[in-house]
C-alpha atoms as a PDB file:
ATOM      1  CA  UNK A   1      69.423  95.958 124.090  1.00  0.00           C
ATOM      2  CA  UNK A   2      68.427  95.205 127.887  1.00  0.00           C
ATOM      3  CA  UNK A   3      65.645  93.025 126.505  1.00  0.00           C
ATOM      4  CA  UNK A   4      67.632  91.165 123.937  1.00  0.00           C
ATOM      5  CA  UNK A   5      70.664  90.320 126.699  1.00  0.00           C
ATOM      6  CA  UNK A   6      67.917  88.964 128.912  1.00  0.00           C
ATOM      7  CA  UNK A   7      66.721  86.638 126.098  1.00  0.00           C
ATOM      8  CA  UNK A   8      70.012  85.208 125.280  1.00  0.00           C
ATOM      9  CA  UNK A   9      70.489  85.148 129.021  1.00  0.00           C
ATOM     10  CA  UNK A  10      67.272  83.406 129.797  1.00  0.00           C
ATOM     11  CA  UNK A  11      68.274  80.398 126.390  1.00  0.00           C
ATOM     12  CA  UNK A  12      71.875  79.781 127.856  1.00  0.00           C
ATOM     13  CA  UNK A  13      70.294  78.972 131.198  1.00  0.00           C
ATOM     14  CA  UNK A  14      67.644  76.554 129.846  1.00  0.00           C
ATOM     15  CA  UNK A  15      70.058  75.193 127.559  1.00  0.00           C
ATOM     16  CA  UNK A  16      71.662  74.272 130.311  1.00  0.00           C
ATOM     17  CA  UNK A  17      68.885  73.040 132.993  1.00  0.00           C
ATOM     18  CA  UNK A  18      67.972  70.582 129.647  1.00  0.00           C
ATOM     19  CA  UNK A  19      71.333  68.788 129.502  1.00  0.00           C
ATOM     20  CA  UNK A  20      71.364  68.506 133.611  1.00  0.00           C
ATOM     21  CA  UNK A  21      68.593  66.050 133.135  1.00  0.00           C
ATOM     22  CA  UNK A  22      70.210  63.457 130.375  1.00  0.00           C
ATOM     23  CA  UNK A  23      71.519  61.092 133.512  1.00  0.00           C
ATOM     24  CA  UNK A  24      74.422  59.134 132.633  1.00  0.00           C
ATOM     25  CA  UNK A  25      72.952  55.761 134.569  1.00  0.00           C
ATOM     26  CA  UNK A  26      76.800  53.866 133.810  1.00  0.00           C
ATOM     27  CA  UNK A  27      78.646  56.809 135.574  1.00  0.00           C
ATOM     28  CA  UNK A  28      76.279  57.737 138.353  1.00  0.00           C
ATOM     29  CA  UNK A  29      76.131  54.175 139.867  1.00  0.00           C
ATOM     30  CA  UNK A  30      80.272  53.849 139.626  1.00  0.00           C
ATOM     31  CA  UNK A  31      80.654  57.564 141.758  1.00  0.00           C
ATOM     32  CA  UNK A  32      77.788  56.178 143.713  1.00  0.00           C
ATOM     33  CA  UNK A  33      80.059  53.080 144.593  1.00  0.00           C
ATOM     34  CA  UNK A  34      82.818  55.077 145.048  1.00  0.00           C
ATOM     35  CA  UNK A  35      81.794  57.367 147.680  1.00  0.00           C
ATOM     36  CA  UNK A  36      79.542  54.921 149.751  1.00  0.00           C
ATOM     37  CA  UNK A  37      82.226  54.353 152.428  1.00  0.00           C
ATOM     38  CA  UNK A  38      83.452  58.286 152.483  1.00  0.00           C
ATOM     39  CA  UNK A  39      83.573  59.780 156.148  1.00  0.00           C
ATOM     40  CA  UNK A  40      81.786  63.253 155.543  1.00  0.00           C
ATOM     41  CA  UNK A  41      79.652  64.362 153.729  1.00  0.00           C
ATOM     42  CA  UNK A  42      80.111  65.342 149.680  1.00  0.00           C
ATOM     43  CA  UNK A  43      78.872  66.644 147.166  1.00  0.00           C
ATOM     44  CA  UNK A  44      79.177  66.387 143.453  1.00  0.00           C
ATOM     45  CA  UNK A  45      78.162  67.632 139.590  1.00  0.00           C
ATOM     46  CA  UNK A  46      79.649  66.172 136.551  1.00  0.00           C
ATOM     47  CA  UNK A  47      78.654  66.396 133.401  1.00  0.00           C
ATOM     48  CA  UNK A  48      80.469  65.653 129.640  1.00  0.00           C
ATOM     49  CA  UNK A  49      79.783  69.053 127.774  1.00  0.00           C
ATOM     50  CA  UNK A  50      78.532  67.852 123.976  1.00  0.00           C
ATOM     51  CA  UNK A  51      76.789  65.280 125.154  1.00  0.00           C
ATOM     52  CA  UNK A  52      75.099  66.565 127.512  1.00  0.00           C
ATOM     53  CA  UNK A  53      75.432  63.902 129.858  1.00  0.00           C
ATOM     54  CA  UNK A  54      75.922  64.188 133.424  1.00  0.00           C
ATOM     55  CA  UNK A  55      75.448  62.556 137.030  1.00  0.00           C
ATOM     56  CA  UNK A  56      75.673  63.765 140.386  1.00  0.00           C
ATOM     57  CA  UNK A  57      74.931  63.463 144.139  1.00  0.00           C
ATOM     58  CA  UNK A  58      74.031  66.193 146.508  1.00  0.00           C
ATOM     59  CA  UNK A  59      74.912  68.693 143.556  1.00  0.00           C
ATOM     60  CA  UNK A  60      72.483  71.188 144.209  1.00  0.00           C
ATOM     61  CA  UNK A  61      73.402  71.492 148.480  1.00  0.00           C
ATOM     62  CA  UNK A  62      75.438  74.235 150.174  1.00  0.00           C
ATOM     63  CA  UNK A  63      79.146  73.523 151.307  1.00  0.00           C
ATOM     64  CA  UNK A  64      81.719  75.809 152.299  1.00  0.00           C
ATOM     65  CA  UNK A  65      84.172  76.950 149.260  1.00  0.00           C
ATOM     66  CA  UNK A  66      87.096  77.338 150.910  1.00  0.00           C
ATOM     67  CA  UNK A  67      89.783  79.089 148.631  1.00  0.00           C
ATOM     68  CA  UNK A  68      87.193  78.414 145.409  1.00  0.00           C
ATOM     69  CA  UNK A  69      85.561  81.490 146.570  1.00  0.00           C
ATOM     70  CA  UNK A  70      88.529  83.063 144.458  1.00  0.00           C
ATOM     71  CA  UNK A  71      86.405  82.210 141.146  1.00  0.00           C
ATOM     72  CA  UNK A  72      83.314  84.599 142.322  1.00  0.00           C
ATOM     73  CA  UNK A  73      86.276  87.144 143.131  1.00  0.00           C
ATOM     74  CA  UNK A  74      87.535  86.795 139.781  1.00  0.00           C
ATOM     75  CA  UNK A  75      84.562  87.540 138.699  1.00  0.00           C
ATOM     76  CA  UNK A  76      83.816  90.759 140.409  1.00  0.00           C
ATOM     77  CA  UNK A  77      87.613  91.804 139.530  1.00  0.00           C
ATOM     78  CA  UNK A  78      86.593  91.456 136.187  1.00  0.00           C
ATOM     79  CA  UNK A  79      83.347  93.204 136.009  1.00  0.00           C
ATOM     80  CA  UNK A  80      85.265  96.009 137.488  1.00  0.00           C
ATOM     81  CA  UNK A  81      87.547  95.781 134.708  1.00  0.00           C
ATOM     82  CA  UNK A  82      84.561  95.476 132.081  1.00  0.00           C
ATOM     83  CA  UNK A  83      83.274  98.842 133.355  1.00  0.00           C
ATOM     84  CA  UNK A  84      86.278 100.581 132.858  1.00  0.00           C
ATOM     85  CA  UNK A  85      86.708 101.301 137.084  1.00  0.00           C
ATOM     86  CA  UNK A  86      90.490  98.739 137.025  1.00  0.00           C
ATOM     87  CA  UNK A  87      92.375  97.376 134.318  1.00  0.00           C
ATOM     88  CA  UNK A  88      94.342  94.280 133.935  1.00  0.00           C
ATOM     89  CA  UNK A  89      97.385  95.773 134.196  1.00  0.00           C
ATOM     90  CA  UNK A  90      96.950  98.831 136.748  1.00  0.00           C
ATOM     91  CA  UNK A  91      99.760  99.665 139.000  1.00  0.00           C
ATOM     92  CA  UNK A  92      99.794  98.982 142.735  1.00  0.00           C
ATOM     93  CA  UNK A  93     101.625  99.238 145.380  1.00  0.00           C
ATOM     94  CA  UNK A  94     101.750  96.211 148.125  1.00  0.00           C
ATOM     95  CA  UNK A  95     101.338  97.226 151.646  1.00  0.00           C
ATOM     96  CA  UNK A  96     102.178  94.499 154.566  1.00  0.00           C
ATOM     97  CA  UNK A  97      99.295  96.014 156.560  1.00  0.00           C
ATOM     98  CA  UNK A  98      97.199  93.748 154.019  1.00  0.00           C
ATOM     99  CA  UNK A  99      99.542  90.402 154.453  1.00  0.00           C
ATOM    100  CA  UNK A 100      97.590  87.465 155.411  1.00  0.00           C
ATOM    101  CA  UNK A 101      98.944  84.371 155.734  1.00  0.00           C
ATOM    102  CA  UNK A 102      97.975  80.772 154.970  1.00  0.00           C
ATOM    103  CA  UNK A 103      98.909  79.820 151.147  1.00  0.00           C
ATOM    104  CA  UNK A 104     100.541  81.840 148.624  1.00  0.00           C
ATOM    105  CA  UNK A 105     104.007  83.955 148.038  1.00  0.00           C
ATOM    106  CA  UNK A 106     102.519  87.629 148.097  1.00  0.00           C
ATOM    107  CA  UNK A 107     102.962  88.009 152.232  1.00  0.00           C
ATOM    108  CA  UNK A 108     106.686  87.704 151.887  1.00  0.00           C
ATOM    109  CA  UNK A 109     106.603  90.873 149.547  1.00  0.00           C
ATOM    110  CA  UNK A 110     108.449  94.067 151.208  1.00  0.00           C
ATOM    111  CA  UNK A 111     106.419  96.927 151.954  1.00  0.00           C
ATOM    112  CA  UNK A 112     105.987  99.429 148.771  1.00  0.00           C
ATOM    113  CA  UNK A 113     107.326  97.534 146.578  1.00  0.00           C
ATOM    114  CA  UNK A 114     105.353  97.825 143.180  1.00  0.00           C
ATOM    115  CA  UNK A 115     102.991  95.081 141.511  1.00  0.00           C
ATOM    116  CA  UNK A 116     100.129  95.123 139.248  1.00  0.00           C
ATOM    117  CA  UNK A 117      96.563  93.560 139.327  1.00  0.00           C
ATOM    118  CA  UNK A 118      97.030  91.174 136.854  1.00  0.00           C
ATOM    119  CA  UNK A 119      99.817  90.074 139.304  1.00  0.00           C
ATOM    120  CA  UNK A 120      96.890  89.287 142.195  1.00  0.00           C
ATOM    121  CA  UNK A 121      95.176  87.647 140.010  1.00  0.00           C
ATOM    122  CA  UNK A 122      97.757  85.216 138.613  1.00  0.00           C
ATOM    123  CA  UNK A 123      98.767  84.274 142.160  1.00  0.00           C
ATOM    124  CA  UNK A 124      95.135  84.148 143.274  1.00  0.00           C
ATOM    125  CA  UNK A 125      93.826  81.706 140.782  1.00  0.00           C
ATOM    126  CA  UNK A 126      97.425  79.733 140.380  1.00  0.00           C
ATOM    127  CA  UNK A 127      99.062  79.717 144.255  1.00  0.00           C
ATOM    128  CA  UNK A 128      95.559  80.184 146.043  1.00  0.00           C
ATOM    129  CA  UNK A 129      97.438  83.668 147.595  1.00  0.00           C
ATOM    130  CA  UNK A 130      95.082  84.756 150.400  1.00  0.00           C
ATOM    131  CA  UNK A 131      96.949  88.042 150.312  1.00  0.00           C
ATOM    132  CA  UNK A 132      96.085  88.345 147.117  1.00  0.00           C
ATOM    133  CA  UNK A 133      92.676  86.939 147.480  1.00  0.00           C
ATOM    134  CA  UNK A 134      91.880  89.662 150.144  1.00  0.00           C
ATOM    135  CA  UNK A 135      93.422  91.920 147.961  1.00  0.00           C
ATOM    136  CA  UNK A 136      90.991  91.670 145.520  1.00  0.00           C
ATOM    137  CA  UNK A 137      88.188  90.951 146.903  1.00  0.00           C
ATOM    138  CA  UNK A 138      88.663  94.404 148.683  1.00  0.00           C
ATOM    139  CA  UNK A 139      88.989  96.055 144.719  1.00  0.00           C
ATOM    140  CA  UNK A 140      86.117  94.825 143.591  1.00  0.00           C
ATOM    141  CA  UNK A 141      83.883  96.476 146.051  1.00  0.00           C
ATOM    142  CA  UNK A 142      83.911  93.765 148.900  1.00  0.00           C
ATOM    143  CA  UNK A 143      81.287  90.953 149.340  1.00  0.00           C
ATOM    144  CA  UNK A 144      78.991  93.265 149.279  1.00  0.00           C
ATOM    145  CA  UNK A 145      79.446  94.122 145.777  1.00  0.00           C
ATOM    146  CA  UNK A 146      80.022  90.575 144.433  1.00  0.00           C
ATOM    147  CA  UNK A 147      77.337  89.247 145.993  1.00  0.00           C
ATOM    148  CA  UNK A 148      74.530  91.368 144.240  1.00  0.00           C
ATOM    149  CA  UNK A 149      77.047  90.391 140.841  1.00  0.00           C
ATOM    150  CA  UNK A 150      75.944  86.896 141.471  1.00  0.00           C
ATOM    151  CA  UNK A 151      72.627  87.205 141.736  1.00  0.00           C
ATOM    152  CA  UNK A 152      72.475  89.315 138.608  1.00  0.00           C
ATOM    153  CA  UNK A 153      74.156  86.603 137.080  1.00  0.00           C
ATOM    154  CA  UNK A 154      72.153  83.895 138.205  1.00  0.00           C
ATOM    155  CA  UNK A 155      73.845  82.516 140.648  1.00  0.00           C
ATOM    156  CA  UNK A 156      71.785  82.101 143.992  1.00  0.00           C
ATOM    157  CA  UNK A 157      74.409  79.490 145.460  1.00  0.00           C
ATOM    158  CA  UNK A 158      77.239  81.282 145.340  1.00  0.00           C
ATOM    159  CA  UNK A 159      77.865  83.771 148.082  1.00  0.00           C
ATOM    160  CA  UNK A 160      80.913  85.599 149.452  1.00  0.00           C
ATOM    161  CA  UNK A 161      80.380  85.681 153.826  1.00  0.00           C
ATOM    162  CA  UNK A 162      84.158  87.130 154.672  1.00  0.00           C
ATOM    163  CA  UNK A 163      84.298  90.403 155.692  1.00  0.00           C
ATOM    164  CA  UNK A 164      80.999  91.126 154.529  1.00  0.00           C
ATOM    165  CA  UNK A 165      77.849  92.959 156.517  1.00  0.00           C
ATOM    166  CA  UNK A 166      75.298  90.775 157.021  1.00  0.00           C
ATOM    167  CA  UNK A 167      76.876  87.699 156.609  1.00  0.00           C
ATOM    168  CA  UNK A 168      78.124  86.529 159.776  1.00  0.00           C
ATOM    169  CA  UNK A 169      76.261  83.453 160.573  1.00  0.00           C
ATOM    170  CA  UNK A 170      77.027  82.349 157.365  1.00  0.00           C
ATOM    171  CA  UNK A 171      80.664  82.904 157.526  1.00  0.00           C
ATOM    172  CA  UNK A 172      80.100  80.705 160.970  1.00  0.00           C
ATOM    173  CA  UNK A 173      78.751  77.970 159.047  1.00  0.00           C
ATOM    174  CA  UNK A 174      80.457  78.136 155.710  1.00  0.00           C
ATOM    175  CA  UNK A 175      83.713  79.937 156.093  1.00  0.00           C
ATOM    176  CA  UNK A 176      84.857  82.678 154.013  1.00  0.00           C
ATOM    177  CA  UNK A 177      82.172  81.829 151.292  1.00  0.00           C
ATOM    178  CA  UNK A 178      79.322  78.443 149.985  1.00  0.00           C
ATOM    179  CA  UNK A 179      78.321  77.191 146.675  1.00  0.00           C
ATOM    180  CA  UNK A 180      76.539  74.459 145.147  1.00  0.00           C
ATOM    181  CA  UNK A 181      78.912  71.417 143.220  1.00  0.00           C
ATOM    182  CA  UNK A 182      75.927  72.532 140.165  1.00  0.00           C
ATOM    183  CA  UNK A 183      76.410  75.617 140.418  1.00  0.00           C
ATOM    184  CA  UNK A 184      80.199  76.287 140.645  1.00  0.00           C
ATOM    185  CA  UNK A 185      80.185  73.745 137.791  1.00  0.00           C
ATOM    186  CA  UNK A 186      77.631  76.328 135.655  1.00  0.00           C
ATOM    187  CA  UNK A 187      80.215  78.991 136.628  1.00  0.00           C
ATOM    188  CA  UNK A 188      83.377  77.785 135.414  1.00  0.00           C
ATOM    189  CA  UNK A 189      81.341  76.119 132.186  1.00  0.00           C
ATOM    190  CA  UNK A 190      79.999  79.901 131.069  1.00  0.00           C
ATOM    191  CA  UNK A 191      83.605  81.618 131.616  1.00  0.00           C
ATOM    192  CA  UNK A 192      84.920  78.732 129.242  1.00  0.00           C
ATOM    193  CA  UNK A 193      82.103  79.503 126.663  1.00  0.00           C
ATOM    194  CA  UNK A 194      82.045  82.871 126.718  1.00  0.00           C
ATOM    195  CA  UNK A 195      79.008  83.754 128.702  1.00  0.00           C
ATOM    196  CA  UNK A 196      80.878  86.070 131.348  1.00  0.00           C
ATOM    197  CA  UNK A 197      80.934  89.057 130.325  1.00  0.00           C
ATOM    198  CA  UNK A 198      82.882  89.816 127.021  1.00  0.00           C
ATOM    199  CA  UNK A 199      84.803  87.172 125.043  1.00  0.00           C
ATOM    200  CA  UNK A 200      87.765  88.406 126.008  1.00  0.00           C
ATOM    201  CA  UNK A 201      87.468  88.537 129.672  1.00  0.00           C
ATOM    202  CA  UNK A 202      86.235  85.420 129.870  1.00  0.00           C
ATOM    203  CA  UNK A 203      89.256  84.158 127.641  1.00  0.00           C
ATOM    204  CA  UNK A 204      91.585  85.577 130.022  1.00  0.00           C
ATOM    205  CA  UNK A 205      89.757  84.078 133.327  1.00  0.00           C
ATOM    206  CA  UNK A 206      90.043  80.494 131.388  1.00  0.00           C
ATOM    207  CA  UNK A 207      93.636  81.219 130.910  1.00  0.00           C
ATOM    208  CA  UNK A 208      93.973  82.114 134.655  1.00  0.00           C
ATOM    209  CA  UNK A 209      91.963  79.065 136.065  1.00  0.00           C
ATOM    210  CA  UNK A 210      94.254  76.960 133.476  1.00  0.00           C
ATOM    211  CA  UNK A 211      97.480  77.085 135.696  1.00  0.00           C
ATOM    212  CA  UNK A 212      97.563  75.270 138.964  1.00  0.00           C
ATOM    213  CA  UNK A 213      99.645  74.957 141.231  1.00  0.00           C
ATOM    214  CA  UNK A 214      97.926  72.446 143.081  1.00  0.00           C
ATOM    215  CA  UNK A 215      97.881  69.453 140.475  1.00  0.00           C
ATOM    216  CA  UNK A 216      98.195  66.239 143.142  1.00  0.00           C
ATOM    217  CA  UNK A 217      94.936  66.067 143.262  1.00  0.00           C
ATOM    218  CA  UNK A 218      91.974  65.397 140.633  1.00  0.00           C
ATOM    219  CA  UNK A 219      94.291  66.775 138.265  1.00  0.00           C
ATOM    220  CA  UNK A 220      97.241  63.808 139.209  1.00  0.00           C
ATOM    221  CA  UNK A 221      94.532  61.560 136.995  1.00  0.00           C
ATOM    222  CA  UNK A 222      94.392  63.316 134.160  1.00  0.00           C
ATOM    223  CA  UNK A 223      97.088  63.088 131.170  1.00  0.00           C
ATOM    224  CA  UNK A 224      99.635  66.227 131.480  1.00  0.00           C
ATOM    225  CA  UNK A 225      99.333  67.328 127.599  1.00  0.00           C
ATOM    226  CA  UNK A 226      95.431  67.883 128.764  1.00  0.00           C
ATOM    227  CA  UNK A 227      94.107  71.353 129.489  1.00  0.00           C
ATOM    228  CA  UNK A 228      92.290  71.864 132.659  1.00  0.00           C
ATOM    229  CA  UNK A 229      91.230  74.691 134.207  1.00  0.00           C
ATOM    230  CA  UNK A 230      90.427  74.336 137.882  1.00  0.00           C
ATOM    231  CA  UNK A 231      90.337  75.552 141.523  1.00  0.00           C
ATOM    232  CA  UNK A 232      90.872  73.747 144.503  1.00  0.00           C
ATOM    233  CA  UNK A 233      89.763  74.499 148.624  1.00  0.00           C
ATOM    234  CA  UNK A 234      91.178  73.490 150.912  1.00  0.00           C
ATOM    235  CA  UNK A 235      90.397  74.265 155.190  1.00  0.00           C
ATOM    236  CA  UNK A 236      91.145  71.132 157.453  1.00  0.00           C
ATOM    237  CA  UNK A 237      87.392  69.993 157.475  1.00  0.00           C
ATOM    238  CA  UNK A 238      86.851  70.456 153.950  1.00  0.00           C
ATOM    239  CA  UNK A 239      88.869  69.571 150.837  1.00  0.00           C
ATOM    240  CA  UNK A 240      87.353  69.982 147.810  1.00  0.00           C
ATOM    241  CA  UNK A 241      87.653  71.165 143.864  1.00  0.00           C
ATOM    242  CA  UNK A 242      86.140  72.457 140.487  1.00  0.00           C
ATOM    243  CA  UNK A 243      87.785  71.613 136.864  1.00  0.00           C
ATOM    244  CA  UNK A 244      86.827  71.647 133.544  1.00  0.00           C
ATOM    245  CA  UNK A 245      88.424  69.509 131.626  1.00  0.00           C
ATOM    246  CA  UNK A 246      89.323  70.475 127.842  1.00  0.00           C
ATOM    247  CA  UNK A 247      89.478  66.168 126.891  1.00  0.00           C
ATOM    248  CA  UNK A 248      89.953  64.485 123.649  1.00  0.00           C
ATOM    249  CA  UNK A 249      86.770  62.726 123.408  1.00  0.00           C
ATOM    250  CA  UNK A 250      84.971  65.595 124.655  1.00  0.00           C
ATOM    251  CA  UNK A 251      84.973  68.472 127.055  1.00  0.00           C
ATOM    252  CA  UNK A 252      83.659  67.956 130.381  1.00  0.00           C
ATOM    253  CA  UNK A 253      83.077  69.754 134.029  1.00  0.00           C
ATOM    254  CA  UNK A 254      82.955  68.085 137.482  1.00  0.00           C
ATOM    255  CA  UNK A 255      83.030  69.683 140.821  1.00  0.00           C
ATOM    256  CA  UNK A 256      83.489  67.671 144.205  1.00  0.00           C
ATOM    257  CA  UNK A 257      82.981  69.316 147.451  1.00  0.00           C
ATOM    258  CA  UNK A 258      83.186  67.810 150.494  1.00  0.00           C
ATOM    259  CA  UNK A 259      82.888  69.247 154.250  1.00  0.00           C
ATOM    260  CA  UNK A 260      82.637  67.754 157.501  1.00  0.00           C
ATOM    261  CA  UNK A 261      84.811  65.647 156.950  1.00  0.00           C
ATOM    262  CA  UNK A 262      86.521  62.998 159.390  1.00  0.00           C
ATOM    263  CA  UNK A 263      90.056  63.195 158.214  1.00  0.00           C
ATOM    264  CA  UNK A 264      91.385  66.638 158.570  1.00  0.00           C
ATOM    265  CA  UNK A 265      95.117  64.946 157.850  1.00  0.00           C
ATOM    266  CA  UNK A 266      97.511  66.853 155.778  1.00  0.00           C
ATOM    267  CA  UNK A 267      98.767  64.387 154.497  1.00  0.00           C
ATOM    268  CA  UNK A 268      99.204  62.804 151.015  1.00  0.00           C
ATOM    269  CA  UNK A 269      96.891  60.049 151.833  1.00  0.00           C
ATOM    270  CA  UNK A 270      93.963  62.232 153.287  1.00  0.00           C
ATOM    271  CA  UNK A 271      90.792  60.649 152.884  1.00  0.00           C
ATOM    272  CA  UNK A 272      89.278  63.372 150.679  1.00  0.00           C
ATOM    273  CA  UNK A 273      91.894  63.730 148.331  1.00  0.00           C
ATOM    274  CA  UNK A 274      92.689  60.285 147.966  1.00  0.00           C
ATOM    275  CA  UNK A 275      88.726  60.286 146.729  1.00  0.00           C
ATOM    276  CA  UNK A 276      89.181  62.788 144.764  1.00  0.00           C
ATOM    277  CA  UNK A 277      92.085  60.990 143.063  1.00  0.00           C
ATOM    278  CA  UNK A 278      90.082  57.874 142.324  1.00  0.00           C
ATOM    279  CA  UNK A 279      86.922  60.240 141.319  1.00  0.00           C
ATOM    280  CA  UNK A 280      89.083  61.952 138.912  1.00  0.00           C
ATOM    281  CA  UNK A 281      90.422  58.701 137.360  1.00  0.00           C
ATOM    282  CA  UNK A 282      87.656  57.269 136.791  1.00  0.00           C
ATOM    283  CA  UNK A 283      85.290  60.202 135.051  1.00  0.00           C
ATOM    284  CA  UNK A 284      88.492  60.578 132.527  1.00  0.00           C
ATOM    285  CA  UNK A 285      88.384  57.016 131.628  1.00  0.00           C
ATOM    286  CA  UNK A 286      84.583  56.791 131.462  1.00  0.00           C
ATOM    287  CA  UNK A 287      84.401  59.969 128.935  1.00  0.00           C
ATOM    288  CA  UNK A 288      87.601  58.856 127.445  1.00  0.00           C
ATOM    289  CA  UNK A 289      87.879  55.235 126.544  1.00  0.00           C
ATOM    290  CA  UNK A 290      90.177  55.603 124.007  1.00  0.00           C
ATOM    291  CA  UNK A 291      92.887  57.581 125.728  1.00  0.00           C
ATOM    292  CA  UNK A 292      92.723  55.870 129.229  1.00  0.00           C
ATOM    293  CA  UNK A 293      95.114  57.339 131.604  1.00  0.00           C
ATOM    294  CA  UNK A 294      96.442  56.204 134.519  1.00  0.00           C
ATOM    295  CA  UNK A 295      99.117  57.872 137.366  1.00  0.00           C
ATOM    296  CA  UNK A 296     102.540  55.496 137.273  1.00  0.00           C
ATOM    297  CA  UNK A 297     102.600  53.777 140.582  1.00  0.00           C
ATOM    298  CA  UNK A 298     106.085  55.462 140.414  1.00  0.00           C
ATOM    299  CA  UNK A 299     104.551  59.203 140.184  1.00  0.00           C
ATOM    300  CA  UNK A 300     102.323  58.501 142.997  1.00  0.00           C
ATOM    301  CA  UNK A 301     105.406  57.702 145.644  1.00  0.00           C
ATOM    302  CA  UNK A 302     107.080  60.465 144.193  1.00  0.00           C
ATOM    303  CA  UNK A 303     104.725  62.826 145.043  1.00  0.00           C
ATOM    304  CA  UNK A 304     104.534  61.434 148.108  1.00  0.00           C
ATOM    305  CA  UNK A 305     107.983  62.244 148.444  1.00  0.00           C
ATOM    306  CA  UNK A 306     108.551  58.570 149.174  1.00  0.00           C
ATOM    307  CA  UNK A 307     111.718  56.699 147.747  1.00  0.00           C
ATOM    308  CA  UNK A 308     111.062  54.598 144.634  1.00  0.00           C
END
């Protein structure tokens, strides 16, 4: 059985290092022309599923995750539930000793009152919760247990540093965890396949990664009747996302990561998300010429929150 997993395993992964290498020359020289003038550094992976196709720049360096992290979390979450050690519905009971704040709802809970895992999880992958995030990171063993899940999975990017032994110069470097725009791209491609796991675990980690809250950014430039199942991180000096798109013409997966970055603004206007705006717009519209999309001037000032 051991044998046979690692045989499939070993197919899926040169399945996909094979369609990394069909370089889409059209798409690769428009990001190139995007990003020329961008004040930090980036990184990117994109690449249209049937076809194969892809294009990227810097995809295979090391940037921080920011609150993406909270994929490889799912993931250990869900191994634990796999093995039988959690379930997706087990009772808990919040504490505020565990509130942290930053994004999310879970830190204005009162203390004791009762909640459930798949309740972390929703709020982790759909509010970025950090209390949550913490939350579960801490049930599935810590960094120190996803980490080694990683590597068995063959991920050697991908790395939690927070509260983890070992890891503090990383965590100094790379904040609470680092991944490659390739590799968090491979991640999010083999949850929506399948590949994670069982079927139906990975069915209900799509489901989760399908409901952002955060949609004024890549996801602002793609039609609202589309699925997409994303993550987004977001620390002043890096801004940066993951999504796979479920498009009409064709499926496809793009991660942009960014760090360094000269404009640490909040605003709407911030030079990394405005990038990632015009990045987003114009993959959809290259992989989808016959339903181009475009964000109403109108929708734009609105979420702006500016009067038109």
């Amino acid at each position: 059985m051991k044998k046979t997993f690692l045989i499939i395993h070993l197919l899926i992964f040169s399945q996909w290092t094979l369609a990394q290498n069909q370089l889409d020359e059209e798409l690769q020289n428009k990001i190139q022309e995007q990003i020329k003038d961008f004040k930090g550094e980036i990184g990117i992976y994109v690449q249209h599923l049937p076809s194969g196709k892809s294009a990227s720049f810097q995809a295979d360096s090391i940037f921080p995750t920011a609150s993406i992290v909270k994929i490889p979390i799912l993931l250990g979450v869900f191994d634990k539930i796999e093995t039988g050690n959690l379930s997706f519905h087990q009772p808990l009971i919040y504490r505020d000793s565990i509130k942290y704040g930053g994004s999310g709802l879970m830190q204005f809970y009162k203390d004791s009152v009762k909640t459930e895992l798949r309740t972390l999880l929703a709020l982790m992958m759909s509010y970025s919760d950090n209390t949550t995030s913490l939350w579960s990171q801490a049930l599935a063993g810590g960094g120190s247990t996803i980490n080694p899940l990683m590597e068995k999975l063959g991920y050697e990017a991908t790395r939690i540093n927070s509260r983890t032994p070992g890891r503090e110069k990383n965590w100094e470097k790379y904040g609470w965890g680092q991944t490659s725009p390739r590799e968090i791209s491979k991640m999010l491609v083999q949850i929506y396949r399948g590949e994670v796991f069982s079927p139906e675990a990975s069915e209900l980690m799509y489901r989760l990664l399908s409901n952002s809250y955060y949609h004024d950014y890549a996801l602002s430039q793609i039609p609202p009747y589309v699925n997409v199942a994303s993550k987004q991180g977001m620390v002043n000096e890096s801004r940066s996302e993951v999504f796979l798109v479920n498009a009409p013409e064709g499926d496809y997966v793009c991660a942009i990561l960014t760090k360094n970055n000269e404009d640490q603004s909040w605003s709407y206007t911030n030079e990394a998300w405005e990038l990632t705006r015009k990045l987003s717009r114009l993959i959809w519209n290259h992989f989808n010429p016959n339903h181009p999309y475009y964000a109403s001037e109108k929708m734009k000032k609105y979420q702006e929150g500016l009067p038109y």
